[in-house]
Protein backbone atom coordinates (compact mmCIF):
# COMPACT_ATOMS: atom_id res chain seq x y z
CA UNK A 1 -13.54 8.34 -20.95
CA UNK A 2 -12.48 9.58 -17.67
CA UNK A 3 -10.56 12.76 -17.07
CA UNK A 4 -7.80 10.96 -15.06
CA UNK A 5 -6.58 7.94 -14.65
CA UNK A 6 -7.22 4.83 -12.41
CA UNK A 7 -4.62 4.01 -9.38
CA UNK A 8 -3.99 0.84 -8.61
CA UNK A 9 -1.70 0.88 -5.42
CA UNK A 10 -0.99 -2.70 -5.24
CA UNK A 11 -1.10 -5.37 -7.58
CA UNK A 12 1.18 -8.18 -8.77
CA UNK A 13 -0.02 -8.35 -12.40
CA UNK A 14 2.09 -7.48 -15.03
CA UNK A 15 -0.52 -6.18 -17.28
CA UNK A 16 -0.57 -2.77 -18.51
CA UNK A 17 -3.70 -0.47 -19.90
CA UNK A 18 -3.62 3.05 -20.69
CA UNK A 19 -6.41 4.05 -18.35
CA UNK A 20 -4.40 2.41 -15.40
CA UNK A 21 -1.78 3.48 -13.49
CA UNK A 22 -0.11 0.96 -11.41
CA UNK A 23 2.27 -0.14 -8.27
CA UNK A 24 3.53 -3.48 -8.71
CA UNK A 25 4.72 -5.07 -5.87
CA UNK A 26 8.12 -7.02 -6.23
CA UNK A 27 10.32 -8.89 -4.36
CA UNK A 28 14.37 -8.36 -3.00
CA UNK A 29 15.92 -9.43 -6.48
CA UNK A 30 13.27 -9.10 -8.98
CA UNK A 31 13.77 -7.78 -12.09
CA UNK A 32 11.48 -4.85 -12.77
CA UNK A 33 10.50 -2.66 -16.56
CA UNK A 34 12.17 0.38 -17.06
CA UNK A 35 9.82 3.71 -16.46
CA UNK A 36 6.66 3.37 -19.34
CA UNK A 37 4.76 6.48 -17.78
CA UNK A 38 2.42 4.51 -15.55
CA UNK A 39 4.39 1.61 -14.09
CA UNK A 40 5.46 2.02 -10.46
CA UNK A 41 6.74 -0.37 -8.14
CA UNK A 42 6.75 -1.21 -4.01
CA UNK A 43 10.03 -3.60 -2.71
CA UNK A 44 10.08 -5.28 0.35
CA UNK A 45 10.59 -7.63 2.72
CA UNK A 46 7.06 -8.96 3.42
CA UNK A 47 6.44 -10.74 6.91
CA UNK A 48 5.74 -14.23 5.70
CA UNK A 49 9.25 -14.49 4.18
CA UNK A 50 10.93 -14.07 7.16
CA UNK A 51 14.34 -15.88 7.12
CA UNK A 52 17.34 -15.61 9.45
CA UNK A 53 19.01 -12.23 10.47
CA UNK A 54 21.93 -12.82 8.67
CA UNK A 55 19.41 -13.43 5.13
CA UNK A 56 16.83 -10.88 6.03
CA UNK A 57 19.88 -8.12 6.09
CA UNK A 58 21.47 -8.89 2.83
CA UNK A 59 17.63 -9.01 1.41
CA UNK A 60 16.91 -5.35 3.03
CA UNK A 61 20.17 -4.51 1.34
CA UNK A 62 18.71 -5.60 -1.89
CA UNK A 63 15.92 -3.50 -1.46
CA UNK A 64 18.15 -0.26 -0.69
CA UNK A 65 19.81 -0.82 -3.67
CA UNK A 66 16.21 -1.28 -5.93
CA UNK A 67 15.45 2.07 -4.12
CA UNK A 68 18.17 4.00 -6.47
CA UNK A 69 15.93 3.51 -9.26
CA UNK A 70 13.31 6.72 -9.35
CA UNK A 71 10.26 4.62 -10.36
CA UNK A 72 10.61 2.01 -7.14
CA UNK A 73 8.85 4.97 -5.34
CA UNK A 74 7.13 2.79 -2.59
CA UNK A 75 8.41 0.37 0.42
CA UNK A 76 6.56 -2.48 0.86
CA UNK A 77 4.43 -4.62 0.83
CA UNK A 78 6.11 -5.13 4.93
CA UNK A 79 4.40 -5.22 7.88
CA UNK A 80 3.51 -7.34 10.65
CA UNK A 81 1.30 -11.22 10.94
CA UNK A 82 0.61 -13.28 13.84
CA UNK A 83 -0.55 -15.89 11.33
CA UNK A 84 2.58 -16.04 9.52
CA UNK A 85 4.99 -18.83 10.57
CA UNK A 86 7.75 -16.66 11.24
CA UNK A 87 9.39 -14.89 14.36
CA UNK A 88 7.13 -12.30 15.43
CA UNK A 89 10.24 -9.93 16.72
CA UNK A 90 12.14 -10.74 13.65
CA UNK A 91 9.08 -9.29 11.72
CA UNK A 92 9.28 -6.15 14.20
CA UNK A 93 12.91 -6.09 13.55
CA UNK A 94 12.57 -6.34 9.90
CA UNK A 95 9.65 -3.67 9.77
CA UNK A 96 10.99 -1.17 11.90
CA UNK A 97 14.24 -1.21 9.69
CA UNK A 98 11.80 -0.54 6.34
CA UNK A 99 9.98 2.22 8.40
CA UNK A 100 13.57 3.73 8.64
CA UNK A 101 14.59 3.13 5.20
CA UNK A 102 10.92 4.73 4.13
CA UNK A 103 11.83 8.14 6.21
CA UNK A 104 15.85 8.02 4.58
CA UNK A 105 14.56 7.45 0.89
CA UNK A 106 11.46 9.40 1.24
CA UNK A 107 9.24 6.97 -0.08
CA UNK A 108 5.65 5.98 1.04
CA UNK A 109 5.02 2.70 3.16
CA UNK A 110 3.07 -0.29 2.03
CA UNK A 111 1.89 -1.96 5.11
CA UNK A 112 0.65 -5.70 5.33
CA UNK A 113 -1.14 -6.44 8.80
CA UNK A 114 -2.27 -9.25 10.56
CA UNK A 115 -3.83 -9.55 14.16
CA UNK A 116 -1.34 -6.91 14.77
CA UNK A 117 -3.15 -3.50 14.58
CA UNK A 118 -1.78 -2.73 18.15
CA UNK A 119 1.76 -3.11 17.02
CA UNK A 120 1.24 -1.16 14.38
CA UNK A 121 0.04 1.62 16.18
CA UNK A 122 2.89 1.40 18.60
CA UNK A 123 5.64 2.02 16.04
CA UNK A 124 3.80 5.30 14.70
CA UNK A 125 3.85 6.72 17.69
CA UNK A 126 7.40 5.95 18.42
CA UNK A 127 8.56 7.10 14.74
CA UNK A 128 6.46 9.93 14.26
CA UNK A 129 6.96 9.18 10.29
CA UNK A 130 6.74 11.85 8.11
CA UNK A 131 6.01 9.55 4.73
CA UNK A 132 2.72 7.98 4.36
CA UNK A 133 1.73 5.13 5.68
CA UNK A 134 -0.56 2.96 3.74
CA UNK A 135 -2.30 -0.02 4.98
CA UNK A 136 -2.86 -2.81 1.98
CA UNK A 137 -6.00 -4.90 1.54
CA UNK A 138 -7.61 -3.26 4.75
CA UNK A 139 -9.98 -4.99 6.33
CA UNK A 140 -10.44 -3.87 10.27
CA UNK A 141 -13.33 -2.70 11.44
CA UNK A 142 -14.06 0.94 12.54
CA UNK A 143 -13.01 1.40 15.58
CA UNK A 144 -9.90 0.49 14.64
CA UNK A 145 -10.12 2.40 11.35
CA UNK A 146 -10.82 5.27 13.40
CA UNK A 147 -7.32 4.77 15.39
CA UNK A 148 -5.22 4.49 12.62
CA UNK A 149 -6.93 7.34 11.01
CA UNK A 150 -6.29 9.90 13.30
CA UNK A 151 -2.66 8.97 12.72
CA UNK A 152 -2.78 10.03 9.08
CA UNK A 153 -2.60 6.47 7.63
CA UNK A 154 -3.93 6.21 4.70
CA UNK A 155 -5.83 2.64 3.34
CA UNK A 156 -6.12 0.43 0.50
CA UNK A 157 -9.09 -1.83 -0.30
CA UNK A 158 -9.13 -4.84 -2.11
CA UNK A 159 -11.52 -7.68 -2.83
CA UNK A 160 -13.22 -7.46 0.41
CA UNK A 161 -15.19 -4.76 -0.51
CA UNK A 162 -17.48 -6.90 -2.92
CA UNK A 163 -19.01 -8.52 0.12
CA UNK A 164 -21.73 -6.84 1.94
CA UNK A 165 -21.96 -6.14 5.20
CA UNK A 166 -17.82 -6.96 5.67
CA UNK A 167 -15.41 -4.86 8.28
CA UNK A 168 -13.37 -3.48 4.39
CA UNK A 169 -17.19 -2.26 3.10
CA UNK A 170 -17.67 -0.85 6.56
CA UNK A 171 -14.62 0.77 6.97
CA UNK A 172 -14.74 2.29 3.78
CA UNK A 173 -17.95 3.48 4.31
CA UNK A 174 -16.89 5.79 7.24
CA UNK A 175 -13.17 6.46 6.43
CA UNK A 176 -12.83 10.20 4.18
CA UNK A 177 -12.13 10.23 0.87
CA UNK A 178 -8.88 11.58 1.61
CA UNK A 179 -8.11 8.29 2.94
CA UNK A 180 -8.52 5.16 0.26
CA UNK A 181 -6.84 3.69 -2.41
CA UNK A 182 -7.77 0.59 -3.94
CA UNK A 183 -5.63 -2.24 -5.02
CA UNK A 184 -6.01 -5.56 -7.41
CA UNK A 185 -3.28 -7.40 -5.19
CA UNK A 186 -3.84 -10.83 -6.59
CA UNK A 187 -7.50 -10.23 -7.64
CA UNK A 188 -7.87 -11.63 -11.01
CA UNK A 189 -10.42 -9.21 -11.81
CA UNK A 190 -10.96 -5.45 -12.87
CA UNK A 191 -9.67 -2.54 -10.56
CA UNK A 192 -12.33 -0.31 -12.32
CA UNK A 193 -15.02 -3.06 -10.65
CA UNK A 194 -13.57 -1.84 -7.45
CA UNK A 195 -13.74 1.74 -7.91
CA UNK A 196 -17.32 1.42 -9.10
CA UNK A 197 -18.11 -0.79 -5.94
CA UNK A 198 -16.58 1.67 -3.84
CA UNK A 199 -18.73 4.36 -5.99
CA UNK A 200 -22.35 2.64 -4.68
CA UNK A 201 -20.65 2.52 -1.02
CA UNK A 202 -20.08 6.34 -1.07
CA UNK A 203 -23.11 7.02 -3.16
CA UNK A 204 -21.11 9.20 -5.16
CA UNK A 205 -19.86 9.12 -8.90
CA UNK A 206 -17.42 6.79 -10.26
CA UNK A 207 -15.83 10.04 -11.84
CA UNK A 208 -15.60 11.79 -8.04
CA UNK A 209 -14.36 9.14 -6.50
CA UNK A 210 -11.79 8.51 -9.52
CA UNK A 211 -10.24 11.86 -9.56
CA UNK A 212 -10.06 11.85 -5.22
CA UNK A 213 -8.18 8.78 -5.71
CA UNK A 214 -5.72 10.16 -7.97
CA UNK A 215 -5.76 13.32 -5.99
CA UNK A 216 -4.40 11.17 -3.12
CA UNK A 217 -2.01 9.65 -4.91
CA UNK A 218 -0.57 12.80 -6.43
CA UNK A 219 -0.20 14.15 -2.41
CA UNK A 220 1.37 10.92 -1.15
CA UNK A 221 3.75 10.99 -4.07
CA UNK A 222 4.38 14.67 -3.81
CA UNK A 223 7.74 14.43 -5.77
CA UNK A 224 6.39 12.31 -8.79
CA UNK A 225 6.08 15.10 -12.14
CA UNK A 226 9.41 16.55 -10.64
CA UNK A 227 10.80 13.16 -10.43
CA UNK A 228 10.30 12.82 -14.42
């Protein structure tokens, strides 16, 4: 029995367990569960569904509105992919307007990236945020970890870490644990696999690393036991 509970900063499961506290990620227009205790949720506009201006306004609209509701208390997943077959300054467009809408609402940033670190680092230093920003299923290598740390992002492993030797084991090898989060994201297995993954990486406890997690997420989420 562990003294606090798991976080799991991103996932799009619908399950629910006692030991687990979650951030679902949903989507402009989803319906989402009224506030059980330890169901959160992240909205946005993520790059890969990109549409026209005219769309991708009434969709950020939609996601101003789900930002009324107390337990909607992160923006994202958003961000920024080369990959994605969608126009690139749209996607600036688009993220720059939830990097606004994170600073107005005062709510943490969920930040899918793709090939486009550089960008990335470009709008912090124009925005100067003051909310978190938190990149999801990180997988960069060090020097690039090393970047974004010394901006006070924050980062979120996933599945990657399982395999040895990859730029998300490395990463998380050198980053503080000030720094990490883990998330199921669509990861059919166990978030408590992760944290005990992430455990061997540190060579630390699963119960250290547990309670620094949920230590983080208490400070990014500085408003949450007043919120309720």
């Amino acid at each position: 029995m562990y003294s606090v509970p798991f976080i799991d900063i991103h996932t799009h499961s619908e399950k629910h367990r006692r030991e687990i506290v979650t951030v679902r990620n949903i989507f402009p227009g989803d319906g989402f569960a009224a506030f059980t205790g330890r169901n959160f949720y992240s909205i946005g506009l993520h790059p890969w569904h990109i549409k026209s201006q005219d769309e991708n306004n009434r969709l950020l609209q939609m996601v101003k509105e789900a930002l009324e509701f107390d337990h909607v208390c992160f923006i994202g997943e958003c961000g920024l992919d080369k990959v994605a077959n969608s126009d690139f300054n749209e996607q600036k467009r688009v993220f720059m307007a939830q990097a606004f809408m994170a600073e107005e609402f005062k709510r943490p940033l969920i930040i899918h990236c793709v090939k486009a670190y550089g960008e990335i680092l470009e709008f912090h230093k124009k925005l100067h945020p003051e909310m978190p920003w938190i990149m999801h299923g990180y997988n960069a290598n060090v020097q690039i970890s090393q970047q974004l740390a010394e901006k006070g992002v924050l980062f979120s492993f996933g599945e990657n870490i399982f395999k040895t030797n990859s730029k998300s084991a490395e990463s998380f090898k050198y980053l503080p644990l000030e720094k990490i989060f883990f998330e199921t994201d669509e990861y059919d297995g166990d978030i408590i696999d992760m944290y005990t993954k992430g455990a061997e990486i540190k060579n630390i406890t699963i119960e250290t690393l547990t309670k620094a997690v949920w230590n983080n997420f208490s400070r990014v989420e500085n408003s949450l036991l007043s919120r309720f």
